[in-house]
C-alpha atoms as a PDB file:
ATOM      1  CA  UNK A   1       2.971  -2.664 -15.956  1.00  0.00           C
ATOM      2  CA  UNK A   2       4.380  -0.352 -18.076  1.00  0.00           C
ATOM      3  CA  UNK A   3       7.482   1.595 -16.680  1.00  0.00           C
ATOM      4  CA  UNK A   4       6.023   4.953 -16.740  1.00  0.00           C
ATOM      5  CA  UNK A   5       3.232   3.612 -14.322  1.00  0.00           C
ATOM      6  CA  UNK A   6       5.368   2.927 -11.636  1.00  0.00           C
ATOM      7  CA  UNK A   7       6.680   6.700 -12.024  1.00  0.00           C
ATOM      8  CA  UNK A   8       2.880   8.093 -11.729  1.00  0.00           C
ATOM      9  CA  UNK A   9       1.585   5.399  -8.912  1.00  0.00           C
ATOM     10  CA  UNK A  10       4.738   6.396  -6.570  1.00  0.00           C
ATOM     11  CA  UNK A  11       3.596   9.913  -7.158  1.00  0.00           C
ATOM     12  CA  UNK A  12      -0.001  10.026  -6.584  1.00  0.00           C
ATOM     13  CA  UNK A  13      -0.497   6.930  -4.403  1.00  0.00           C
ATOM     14  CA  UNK A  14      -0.135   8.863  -0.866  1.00  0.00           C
ATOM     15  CA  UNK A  15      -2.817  11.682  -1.793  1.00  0.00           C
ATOM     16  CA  UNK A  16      -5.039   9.953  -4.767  1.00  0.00           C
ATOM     17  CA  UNK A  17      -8.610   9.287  -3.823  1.00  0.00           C
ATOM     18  CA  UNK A  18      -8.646   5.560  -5.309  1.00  0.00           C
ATOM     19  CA  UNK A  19      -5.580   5.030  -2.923  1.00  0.00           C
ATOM     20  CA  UNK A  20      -6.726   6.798  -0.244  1.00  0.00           C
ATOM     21  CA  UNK A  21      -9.865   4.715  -0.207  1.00  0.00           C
ATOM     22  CA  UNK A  22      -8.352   1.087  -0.706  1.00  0.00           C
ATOM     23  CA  UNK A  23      -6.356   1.741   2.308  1.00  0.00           C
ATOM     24  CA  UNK A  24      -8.924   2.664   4.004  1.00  0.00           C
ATOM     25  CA  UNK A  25     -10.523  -0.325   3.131  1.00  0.00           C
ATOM     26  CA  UNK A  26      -7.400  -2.516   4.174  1.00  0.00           C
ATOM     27  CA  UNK A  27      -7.668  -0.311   7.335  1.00  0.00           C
ATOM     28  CA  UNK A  28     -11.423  -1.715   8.163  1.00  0.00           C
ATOM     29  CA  UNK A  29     -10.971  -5.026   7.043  1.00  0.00           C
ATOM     30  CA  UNK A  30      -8.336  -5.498   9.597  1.00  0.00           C
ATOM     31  CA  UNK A  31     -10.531  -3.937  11.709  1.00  0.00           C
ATOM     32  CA  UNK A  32     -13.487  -5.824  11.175  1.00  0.00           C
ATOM     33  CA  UNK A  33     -11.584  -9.390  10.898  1.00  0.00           C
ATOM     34  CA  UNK A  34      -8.801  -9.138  12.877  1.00  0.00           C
ATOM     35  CA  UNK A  35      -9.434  -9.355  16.530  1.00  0.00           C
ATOM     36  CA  UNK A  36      -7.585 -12.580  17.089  1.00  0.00           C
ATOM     37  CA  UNK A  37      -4.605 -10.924  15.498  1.00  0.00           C
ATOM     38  CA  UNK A  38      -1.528 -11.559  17.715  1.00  0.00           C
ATOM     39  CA  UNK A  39      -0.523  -8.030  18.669  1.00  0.00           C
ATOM     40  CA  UNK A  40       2.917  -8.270  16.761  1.00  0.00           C
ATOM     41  CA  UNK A  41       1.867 -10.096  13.994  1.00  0.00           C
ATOM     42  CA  UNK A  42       4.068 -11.418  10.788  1.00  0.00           C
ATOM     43  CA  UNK A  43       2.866  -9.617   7.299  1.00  0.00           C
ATOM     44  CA  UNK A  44       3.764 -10.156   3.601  1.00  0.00           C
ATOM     45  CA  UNK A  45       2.735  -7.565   0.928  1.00  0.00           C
ATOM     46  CA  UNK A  46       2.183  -9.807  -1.921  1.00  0.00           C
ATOM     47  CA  UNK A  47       3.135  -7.461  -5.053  1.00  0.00           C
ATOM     48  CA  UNK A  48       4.075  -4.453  -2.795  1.00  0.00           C
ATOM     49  CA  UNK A  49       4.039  -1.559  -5.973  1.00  0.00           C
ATOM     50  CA  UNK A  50       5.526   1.049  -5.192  1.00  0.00           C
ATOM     51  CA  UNK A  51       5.213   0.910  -1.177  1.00  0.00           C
ATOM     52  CA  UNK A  52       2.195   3.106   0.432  1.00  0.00           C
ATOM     53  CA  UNK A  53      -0.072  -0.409   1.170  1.00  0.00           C
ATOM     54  CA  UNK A  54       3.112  -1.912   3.153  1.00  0.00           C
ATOM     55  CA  UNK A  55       3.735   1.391   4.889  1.00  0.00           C
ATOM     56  CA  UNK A  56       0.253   1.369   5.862  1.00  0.00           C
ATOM     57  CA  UNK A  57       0.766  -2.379   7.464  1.00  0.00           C
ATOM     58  CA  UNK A  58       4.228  -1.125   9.389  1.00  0.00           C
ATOM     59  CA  UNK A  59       2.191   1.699  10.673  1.00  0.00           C
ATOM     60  CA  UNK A  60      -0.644  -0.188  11.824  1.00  0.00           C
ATOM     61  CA  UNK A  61       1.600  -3.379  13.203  1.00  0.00           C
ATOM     62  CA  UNK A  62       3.938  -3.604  15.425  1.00  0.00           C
ATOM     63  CA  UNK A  63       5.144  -6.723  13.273  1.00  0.00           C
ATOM     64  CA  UNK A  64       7.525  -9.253  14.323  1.00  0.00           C
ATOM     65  CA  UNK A  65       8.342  -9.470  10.521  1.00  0.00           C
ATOM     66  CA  UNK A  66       7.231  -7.188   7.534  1.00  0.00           C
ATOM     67  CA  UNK A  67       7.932  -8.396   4.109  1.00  0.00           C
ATOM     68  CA  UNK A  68       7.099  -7.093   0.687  1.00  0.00           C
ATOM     69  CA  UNK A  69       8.388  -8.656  -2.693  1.00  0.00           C
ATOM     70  CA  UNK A  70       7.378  -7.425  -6.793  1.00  0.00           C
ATOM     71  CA  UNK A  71       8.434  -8.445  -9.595  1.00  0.00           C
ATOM     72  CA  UNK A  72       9.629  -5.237 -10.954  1.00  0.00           C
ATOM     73  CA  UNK A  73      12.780  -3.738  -9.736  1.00  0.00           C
ATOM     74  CA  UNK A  74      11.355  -0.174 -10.114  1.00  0.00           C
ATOM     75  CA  UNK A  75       8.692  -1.157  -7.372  1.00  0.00           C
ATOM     76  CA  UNK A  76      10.872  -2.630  -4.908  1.00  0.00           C
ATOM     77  CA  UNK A  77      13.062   0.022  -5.111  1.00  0.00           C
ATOM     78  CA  UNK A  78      10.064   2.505  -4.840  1.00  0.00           C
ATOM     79  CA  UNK A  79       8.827   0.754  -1.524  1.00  0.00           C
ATOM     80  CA  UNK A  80      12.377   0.395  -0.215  1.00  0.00           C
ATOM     81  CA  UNK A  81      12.757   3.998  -0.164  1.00  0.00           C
ATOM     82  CA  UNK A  82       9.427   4.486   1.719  1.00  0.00           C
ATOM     83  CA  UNK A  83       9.513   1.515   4.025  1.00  0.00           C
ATOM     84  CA  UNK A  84      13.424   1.432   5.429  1.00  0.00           C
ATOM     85  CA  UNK A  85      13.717  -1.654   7.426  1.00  0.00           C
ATOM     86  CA  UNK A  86      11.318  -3.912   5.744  1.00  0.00           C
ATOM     87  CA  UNK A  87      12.255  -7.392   3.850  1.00  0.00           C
ATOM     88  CA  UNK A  88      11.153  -6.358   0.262  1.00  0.00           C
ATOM     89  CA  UNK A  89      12.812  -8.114  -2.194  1.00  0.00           C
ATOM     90  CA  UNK A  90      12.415  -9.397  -6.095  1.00  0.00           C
ATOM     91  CA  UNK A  91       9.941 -12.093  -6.347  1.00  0.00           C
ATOM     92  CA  UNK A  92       7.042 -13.297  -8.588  1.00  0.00           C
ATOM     93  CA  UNK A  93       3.063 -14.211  -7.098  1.00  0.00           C
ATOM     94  CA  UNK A  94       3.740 -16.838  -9.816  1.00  0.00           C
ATOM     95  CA  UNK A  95       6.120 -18.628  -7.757  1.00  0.00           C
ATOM     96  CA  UNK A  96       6.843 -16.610  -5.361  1.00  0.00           C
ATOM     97  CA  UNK A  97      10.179 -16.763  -2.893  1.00  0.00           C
ATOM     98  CA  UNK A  98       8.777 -16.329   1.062  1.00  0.00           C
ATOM     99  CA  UNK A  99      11.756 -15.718   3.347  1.00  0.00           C
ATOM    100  CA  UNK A 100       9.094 -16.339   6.515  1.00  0.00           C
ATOM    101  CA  UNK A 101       7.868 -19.326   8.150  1.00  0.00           C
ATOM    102  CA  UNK A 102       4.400 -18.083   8.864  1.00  0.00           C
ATOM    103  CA  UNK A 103       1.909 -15.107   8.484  1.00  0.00           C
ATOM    104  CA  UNK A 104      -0.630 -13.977  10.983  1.00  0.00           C
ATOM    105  CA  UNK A 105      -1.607 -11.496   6.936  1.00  0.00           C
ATOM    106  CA  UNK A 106      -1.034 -11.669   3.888  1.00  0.00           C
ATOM    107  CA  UNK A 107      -1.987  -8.817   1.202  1.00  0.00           C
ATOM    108  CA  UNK A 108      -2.525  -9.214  -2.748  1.00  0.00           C
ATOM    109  CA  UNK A 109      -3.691  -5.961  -3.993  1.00  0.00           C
ATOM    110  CA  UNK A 110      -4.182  -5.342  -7.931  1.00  0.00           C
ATOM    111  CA  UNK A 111      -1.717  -8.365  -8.520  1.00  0.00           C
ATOM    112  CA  UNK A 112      -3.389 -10.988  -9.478  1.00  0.00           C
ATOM    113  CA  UNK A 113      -4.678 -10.016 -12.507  1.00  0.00           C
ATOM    114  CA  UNK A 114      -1.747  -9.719 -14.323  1.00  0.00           C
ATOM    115  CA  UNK A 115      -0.550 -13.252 -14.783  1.00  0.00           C
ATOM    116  CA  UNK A 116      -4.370 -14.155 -14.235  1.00  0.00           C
ATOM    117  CA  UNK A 117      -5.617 -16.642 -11.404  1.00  0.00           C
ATOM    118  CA  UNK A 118      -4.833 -20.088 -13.153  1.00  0.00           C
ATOM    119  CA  UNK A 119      -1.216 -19.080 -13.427  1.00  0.00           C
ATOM    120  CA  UNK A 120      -1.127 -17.548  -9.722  1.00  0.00           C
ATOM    121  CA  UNK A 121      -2.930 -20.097  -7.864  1.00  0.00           C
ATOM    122  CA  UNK A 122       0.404 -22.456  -7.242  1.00  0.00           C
ATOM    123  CA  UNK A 123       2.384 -19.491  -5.891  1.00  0.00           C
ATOM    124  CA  UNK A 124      -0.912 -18.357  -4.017  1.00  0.00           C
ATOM    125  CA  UNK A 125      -1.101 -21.615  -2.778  1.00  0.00           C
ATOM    126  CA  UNK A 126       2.128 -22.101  -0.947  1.00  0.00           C
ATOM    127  CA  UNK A 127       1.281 -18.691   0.214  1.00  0.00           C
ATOM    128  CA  UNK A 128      -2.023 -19.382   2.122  1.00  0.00           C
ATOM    129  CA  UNK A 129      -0.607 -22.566   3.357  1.00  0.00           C
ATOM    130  CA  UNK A 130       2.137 -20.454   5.413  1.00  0.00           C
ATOM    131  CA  UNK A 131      -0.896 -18.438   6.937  1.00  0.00           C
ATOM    132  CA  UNK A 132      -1.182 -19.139  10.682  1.00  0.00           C
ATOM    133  CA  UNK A 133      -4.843 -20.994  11.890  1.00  0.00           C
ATOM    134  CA  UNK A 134      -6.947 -17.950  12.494  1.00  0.00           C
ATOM    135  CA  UNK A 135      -4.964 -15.539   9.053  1.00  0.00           C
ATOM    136  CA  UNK A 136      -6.123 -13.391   6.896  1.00  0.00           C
ATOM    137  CA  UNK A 137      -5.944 -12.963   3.433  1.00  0.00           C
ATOM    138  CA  UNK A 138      -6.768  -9.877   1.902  1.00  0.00           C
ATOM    139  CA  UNK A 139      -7.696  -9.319  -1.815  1.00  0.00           C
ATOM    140  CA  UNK A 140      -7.955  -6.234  -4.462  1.00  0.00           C
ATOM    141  CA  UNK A 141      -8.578  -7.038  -8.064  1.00  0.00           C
ATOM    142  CA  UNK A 142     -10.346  -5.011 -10.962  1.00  0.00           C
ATOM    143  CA  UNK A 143     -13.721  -5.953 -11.894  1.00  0.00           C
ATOM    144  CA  UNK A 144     -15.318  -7.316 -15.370  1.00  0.00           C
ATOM    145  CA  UNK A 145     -13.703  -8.135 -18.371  1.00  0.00           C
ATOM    146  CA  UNK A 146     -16.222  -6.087 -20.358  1.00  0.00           C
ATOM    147  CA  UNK A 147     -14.230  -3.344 -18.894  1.00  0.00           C
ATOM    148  CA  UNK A 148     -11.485  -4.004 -20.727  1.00  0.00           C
ATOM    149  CA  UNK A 149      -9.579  -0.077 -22.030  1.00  0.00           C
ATOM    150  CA  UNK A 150      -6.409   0.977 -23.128  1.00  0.00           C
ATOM    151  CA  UNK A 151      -6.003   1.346 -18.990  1.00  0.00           C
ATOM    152  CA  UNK A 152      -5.873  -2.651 -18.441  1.00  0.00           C
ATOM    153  CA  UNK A 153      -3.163  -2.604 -21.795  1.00  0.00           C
ATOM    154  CA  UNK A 154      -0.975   0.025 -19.933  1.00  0.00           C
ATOM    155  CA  UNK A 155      -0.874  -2.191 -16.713  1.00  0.00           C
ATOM    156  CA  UNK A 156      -1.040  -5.845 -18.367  1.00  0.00           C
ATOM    157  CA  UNK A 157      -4.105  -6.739 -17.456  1.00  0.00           C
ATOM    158  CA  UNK A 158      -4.661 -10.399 -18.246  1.00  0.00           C
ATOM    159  CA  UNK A 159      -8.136 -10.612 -16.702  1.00  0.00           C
ATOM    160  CA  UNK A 160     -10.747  -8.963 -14.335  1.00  0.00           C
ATOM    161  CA  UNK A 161     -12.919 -10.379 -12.298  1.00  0.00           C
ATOM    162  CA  UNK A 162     -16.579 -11.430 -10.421  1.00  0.00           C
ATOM    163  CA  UNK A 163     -17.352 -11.947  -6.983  1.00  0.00           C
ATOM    164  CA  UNK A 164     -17.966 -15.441  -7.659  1.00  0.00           C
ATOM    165  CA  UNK A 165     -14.732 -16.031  -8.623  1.00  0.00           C
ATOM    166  CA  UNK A 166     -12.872 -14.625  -5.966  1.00  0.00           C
ATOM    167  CA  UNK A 167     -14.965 -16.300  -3.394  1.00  0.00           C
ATOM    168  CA  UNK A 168     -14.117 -19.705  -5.230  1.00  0.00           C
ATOM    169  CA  UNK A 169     -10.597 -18.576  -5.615  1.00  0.00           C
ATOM    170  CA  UNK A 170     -10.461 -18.383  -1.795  1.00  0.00           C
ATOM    171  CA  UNK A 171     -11.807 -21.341  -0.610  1.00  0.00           C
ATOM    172  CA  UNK A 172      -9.377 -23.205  -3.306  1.00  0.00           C
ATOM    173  CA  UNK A 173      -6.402 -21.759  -1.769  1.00  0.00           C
ATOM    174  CA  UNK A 174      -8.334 -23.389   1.541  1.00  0.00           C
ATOM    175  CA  UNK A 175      -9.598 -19.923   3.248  1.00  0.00           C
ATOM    176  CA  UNK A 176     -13.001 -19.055   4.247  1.00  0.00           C
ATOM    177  CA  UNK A 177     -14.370 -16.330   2.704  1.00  0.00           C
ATOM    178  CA  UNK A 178     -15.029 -13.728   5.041  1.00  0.00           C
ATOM    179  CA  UNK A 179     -16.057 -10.939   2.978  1.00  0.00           C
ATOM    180  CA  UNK A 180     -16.206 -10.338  -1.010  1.00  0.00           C
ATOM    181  CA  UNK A 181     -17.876  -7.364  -2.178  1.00  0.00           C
ATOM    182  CA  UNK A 182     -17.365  -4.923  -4.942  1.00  0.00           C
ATOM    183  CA  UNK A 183     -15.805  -1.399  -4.869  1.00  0.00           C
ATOM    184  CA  UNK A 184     -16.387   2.175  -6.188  1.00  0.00           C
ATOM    185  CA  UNK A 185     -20.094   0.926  -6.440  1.00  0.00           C
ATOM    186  CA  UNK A 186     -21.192   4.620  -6.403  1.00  0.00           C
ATOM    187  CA  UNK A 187     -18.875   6.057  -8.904  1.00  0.00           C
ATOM    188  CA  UNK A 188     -19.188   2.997 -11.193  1.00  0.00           C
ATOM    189  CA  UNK A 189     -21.412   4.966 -13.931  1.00  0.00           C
ATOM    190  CA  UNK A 190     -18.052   7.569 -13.656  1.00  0.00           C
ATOM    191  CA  UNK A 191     -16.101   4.684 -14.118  1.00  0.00           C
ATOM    192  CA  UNK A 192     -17.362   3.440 -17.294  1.00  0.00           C
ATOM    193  CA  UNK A 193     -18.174   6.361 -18.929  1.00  0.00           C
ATOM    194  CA  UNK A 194     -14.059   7.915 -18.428  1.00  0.00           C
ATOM    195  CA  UNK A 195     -13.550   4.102 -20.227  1.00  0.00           C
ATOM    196  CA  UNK A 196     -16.051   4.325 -23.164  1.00  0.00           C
ATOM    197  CA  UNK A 197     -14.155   5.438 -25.794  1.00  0.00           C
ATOM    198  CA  UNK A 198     -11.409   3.404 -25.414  1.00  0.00           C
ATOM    199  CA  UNK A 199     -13.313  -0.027 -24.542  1.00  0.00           C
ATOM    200  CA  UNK A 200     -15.234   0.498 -28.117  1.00  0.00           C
ATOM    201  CA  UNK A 201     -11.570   1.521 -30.200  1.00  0.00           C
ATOM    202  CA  UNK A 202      -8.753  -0.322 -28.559  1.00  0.00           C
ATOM    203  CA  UNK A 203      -5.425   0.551 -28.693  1.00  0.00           C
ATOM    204  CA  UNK A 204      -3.149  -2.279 -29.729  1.00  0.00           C
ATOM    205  CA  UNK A 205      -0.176  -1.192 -28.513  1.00  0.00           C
ATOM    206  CA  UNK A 206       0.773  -1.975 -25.300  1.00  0.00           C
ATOM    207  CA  UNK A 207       4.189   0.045 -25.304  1.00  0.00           C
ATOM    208  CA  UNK A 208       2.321   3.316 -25.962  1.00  0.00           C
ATOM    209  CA  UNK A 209      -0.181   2.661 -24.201  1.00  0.00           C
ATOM    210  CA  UNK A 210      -1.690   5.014 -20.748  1.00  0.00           C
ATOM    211  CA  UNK A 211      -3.816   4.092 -17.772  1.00  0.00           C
ATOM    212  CA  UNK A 212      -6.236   6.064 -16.614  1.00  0.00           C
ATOM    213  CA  UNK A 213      -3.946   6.931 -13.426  1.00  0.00           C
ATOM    214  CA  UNK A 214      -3.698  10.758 -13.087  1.00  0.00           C
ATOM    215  CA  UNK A 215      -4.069  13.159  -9.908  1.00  0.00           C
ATOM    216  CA  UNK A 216      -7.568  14.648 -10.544  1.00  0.00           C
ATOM    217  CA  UNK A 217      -8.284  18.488  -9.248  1.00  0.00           C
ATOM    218  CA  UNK A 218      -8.260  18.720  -5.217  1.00  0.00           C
ATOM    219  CA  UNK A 219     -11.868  19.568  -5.557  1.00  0.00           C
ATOM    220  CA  UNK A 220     -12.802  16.140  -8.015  1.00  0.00           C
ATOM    221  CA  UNK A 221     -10.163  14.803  -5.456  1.00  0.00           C
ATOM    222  CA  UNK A 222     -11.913  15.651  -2.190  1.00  0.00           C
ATOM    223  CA  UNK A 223     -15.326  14.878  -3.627  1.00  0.00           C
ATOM    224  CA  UNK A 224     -14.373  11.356  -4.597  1.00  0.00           C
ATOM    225  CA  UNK A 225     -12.314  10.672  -1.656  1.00  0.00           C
ATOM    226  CA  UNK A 226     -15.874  11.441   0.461  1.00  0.00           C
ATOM    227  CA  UNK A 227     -18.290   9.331  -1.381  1.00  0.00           C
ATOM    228  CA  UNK A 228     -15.237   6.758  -0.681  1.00  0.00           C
ATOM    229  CA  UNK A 229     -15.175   6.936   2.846  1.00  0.00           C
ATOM    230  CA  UNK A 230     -19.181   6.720   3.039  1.00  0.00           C
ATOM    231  CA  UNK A 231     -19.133   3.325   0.908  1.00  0.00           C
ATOM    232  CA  UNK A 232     -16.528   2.149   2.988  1.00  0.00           C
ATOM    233  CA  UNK A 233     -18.364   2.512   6.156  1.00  0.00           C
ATOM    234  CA  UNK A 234     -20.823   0.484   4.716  1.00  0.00           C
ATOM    235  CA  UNK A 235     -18.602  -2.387   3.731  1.00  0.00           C
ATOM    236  CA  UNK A 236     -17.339  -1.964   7.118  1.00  0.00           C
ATOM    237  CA  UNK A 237     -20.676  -2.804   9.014  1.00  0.00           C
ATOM    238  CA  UNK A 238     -21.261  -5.956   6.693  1.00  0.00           C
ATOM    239  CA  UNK A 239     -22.794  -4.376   3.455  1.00  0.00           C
ATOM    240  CA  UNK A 240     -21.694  -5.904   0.029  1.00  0.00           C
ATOM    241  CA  UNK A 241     -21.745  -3.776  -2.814  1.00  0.00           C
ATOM    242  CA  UNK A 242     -23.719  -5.032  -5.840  1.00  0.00           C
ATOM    243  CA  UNK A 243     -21.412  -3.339  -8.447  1.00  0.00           C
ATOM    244  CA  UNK A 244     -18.060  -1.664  -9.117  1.00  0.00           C
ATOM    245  CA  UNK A 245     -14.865  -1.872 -10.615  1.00  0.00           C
ATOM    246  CA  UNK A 246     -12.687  -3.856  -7.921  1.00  0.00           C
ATOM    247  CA  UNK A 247     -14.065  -6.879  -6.055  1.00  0.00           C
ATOM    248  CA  UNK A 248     -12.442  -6.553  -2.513  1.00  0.00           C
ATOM    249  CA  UNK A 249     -11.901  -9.956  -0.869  1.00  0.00           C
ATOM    250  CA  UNK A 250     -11.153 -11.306   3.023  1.00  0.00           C
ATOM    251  CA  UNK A 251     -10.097 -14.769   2.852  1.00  0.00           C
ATOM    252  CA  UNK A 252      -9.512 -16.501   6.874  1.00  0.00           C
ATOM    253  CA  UNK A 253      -7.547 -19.315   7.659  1.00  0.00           C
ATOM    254  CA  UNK A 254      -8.971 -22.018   9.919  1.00  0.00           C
ATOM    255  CA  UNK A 255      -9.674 -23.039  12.358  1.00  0.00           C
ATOM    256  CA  UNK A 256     -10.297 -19.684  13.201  1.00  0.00           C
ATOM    257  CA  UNK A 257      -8.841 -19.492  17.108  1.00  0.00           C
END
């Protein structure tokens, strides 16, 4: 990503709606698929950002080991700030450095699509084979490639994604698929239409380029943040969106104890 997007996620990402929500969503998940969790389980944050995702994890975990690793220094030193004690270090999903023998989870969120999934797939790979029988995988990645904007130039997007995919991805990386669903299904139209003008004239430069990452109005903020937590619930109680602009992705290890 560009530099200056580091700067704006560190700043909004604790009270943001879209943040907000995909931890909430992290929250369920574990929830939902983790009942045969051991109770101080090992995690890895798989391109930790800027921190609030593996604060989340040390929160909810009483983990025996709690890693996070980036490839930019600005992010690791972002999440070392807000998670003291934690084993985040420089690394790339590409080929990735894993200073732990095993994880009981492992979370990628809004990683992947940088380097794309043919050129992650051997670092994801060595990943998922260090997940424990019984694992979990979790997944965040933007949806579509027809949604495509000046956003995806600011943060390097190299592709976006189906449901199909990611539900092939996982089961190549030798996971069952638990759950894959889209996200933001409800404020999709939103989505698109904040998009529009720059998906039909393109910037070309990537240096100059913005995402669409700002801290809305608290009301905008509030409102969004609701609808959120209602689509969540329904994930949670098995639902799959048919539309949105992340896909959202459980991936389990077997043989699931």
């Amino acid at each position: 990503m560009n530099p200056r997007e580091y700067e704006i996620m560190a700043a909004v990402e604790e009270e943001h709606w879209w943040y907000q929500s995909l931890r909430q969503s992290l929250t369920n998940s574990l929830t939902r698929f983790g009942r045969a969790l051991p109770t101080a389980p090992s995690i890895l944050d798989a391109g930790c950002g800027t921190g609030a995702n593996l604060r989340l994890l040390r929160d909810r975990f009483n983990a025996t080991y709690l890693g996070g690793f980036d490839n930019s220094p600005q992010a690791v030193e972002y999440s070392s700030m807000k998670v003291s004690g934690a084993d985040i270090y420089l690394s790339d999903i590409c080929t990735p450095e894993l200073h732990h023998s095993v994880y009981d989870v492992v979370i990628s969120c809004d990683v992947l699509y940088i380097p794309g999934l043919n050129a992650a797939s051997p670092g994801m790979r060595c990943i998922a084979e260090r997940l424990r029988p019984g694992g979990l995988m979790l997944l965040n990645l933007p949806a579509y490639n027809w949604l495509r904007s000046d956003h995806d130039l600011a943060i390097h997007t190299r592709e976006r994604f189906v449901k199909s995919q990611i539900r092939d991805f996982l089961v190549s990386l030798g996971l069952i698929p638990r759950q894959v669903t889209y996200r933001l299904c409800p404020l999709f139209p939103l989505v698109v239409a904040s998009r529009l003008p720059s998906m039909l004239r393109p910037s070309h430069d990537a240096a100059t380029a913005t995402s669409a990452l700002k801290m809305p109005s608290r009301l905008a903020n509030s409102l969004f943040r609701s609808i959120m937590e209602v689509e969540n619930r329904l994930i949670l109680a098995g639902l799959s969106m048919p539309f949105g602009s992340s896909v959202f992705a459980v991936g389990q290890k077997g043989p699931v104890q």
